[in-house]
Protein backbone atom coordinates (compact mmCIF):
# COMPACT_ATOMS: atom_id res chain seq x y z
CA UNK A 1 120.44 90.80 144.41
CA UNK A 2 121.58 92.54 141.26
CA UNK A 3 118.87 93.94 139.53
CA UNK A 4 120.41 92.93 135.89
CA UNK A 5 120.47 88.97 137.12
CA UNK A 6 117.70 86.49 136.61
CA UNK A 7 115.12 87.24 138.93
CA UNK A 8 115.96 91.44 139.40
CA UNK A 9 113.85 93.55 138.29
CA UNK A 10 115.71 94.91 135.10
CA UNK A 11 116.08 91.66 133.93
CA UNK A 12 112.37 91.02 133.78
CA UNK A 13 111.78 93.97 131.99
CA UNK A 14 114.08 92.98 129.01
CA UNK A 15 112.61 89.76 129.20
CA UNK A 16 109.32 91.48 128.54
CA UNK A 17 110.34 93.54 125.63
CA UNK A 18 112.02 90.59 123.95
CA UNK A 19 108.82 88.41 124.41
CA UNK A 20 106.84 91.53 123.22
CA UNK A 21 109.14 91.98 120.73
CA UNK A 22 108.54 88.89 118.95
CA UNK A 23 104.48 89.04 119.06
CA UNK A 24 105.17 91.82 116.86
CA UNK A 25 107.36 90.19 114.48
CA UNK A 26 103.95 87.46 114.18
CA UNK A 27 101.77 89.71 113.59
CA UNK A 28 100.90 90.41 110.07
CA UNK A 29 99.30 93.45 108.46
CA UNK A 30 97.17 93.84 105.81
CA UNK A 31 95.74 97.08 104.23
CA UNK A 32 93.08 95.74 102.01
CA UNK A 33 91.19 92.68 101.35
CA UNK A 34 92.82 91.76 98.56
CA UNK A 35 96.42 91.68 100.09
CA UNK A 36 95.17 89.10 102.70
CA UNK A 37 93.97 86.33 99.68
CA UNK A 38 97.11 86.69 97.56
CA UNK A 39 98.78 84.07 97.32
CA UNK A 40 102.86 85.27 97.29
CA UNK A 41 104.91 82.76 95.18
CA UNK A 42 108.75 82.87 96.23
CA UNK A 43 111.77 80.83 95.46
CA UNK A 44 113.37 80.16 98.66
CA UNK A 45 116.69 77.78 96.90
CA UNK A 46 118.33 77.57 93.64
CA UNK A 47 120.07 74.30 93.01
CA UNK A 48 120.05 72.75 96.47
CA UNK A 49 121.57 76.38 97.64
CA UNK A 50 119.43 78.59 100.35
CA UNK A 51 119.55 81.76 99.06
CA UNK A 52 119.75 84.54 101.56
CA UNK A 53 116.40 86.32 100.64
CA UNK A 54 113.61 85.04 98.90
CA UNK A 55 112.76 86.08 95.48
CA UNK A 56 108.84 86.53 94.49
CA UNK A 57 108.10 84.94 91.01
CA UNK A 58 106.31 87.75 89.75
CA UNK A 59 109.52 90.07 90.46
CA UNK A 60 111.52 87.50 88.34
CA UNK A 61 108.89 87.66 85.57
CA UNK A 62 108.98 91.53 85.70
CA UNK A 63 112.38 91.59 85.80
CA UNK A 64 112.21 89.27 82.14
CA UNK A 65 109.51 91.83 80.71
CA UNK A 66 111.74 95.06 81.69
CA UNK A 67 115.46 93.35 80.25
CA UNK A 68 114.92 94.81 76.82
CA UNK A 69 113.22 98.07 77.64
CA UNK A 70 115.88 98.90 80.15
CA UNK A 71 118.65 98.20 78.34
CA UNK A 72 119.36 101.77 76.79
CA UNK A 73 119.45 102.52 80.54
CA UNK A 74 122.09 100.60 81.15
CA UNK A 75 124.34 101.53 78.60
CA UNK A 76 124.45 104.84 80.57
CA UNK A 77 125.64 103.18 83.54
CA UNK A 78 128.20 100.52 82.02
CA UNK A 79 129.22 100.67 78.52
CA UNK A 80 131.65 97.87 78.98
CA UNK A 81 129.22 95.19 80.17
CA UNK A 82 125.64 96.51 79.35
CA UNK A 83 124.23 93.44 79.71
CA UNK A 84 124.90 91.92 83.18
CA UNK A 85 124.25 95.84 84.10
CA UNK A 86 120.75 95.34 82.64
CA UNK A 87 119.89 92.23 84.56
CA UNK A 88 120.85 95.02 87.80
CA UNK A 89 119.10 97.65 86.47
CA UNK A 90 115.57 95.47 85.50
CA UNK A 91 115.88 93.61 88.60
CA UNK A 92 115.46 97.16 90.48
CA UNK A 93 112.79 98.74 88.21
CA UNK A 94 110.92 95.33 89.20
CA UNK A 95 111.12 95.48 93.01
CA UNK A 96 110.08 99.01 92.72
CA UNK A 97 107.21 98.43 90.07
CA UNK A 98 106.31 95.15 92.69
CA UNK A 99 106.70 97.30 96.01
CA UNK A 100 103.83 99.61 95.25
CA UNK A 101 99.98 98.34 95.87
CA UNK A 102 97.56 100.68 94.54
CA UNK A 103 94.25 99.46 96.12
CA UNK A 104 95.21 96.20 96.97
CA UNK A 105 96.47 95.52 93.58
CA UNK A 106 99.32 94.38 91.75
CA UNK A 107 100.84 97.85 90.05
CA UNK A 108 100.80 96.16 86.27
CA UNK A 109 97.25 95.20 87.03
CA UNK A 110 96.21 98.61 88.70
CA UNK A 111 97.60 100.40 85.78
CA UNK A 112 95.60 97.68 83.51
CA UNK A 113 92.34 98.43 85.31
CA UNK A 114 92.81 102.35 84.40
CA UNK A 115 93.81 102.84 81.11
CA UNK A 116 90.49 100.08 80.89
CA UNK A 117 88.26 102.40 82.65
CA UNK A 118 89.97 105.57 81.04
CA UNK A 119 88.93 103.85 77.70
CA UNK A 120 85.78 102.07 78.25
CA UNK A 121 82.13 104.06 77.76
CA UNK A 122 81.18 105.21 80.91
CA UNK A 123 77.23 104.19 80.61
CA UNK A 124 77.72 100.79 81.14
CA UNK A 125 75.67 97.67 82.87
CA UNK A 126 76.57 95.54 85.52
CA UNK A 127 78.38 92.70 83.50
CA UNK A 128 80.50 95.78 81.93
CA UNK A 129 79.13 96.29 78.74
CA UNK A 130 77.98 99.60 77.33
CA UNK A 131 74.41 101.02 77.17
CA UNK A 132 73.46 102.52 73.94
CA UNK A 133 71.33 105.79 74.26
CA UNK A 134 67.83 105.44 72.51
CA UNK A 135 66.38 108.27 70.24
CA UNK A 136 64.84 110.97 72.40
CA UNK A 137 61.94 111.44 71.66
CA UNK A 138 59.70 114.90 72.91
CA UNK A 139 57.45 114.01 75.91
CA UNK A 140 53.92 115.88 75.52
CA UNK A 141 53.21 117.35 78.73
CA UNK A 142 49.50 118.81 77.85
CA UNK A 143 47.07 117.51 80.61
CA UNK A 144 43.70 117.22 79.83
CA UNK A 145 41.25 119.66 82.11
CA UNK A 146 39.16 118.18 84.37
CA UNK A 147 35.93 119.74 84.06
CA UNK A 148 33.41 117.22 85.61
CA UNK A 149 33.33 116.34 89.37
CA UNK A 150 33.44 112.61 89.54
CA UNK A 151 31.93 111.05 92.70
CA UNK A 152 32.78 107.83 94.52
CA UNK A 153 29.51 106.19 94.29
CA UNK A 154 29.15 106.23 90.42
CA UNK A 155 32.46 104.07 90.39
């Protein structure tokens, strides 16, 4: 018997690898907390049409938000037709800005949190809001002398 035919021994190695093979592809991976409880809305069709890859909403808002601030971009690229070049251009600055995941975070939102916390007093309380410093005032540190020997009984 041929080793490559059902039943041979090569054959049910590759049968292994392929079944292996797809465990992996179930198996998802998650590198923070926050990752695992987001919710990842995506447009899978356009007008009855499958499209080949989904597209995540929050790409296609990102993409709106970076049109007009990447358009003097694209007039570097394609000063004939600036604008469908744009939609290119903004649609790539938003995968990339969407790709990263600083600490579990959206990148917009990471960089949010920052320029919060690189702004924001840094005595604060728990609910976030800042402690204000009282007036200092000089502690007296004398201590009386003891001169009498107290005993237990008299108390």
């Amino acid at each position: 018997m041929n080793e490559n035919q059902p039943g041979g021994a090569g054959f049910s190695l590759f049968v292994e690898v392929v079944r292996l093979a797809e465990e992996k592809e179930k198996i998802r991976y998650f590198h923070s907390y926050r990752s695992l409880f987001r919710i990842n809305y995506k447009i899978y069709d356009f007008g009855g049409k499958v499209l080949p890859r989904a597209i995540p909403v929050d790409a296609l808002f990102l993409t709106l938000a970076l049109y007009f601030p990447c358009l003097p971009l694209s007039w570097l690229f394609s000063s004939n037709h600036p604008w469908f070049m744009n939609w290119i251009v903004s649609g790539t600055a938003a995968w990339l800005v969407s790709q990263a995941d600083p600490q579990g975070k959206f990148l917009p939102v990471f960089v949010w949190d920052f320029l919060c916390y690189l702004f924001r007093p840094k005595m604060t309380n728990l609910a976030g809001r800042p402690i204000h410093r009282t007036r200092r005032h000089r502690l007296n540190w004398h201590a009386m002398e003891v001169t009498d020997e107290v005993s237990i009984d008299s108390l």
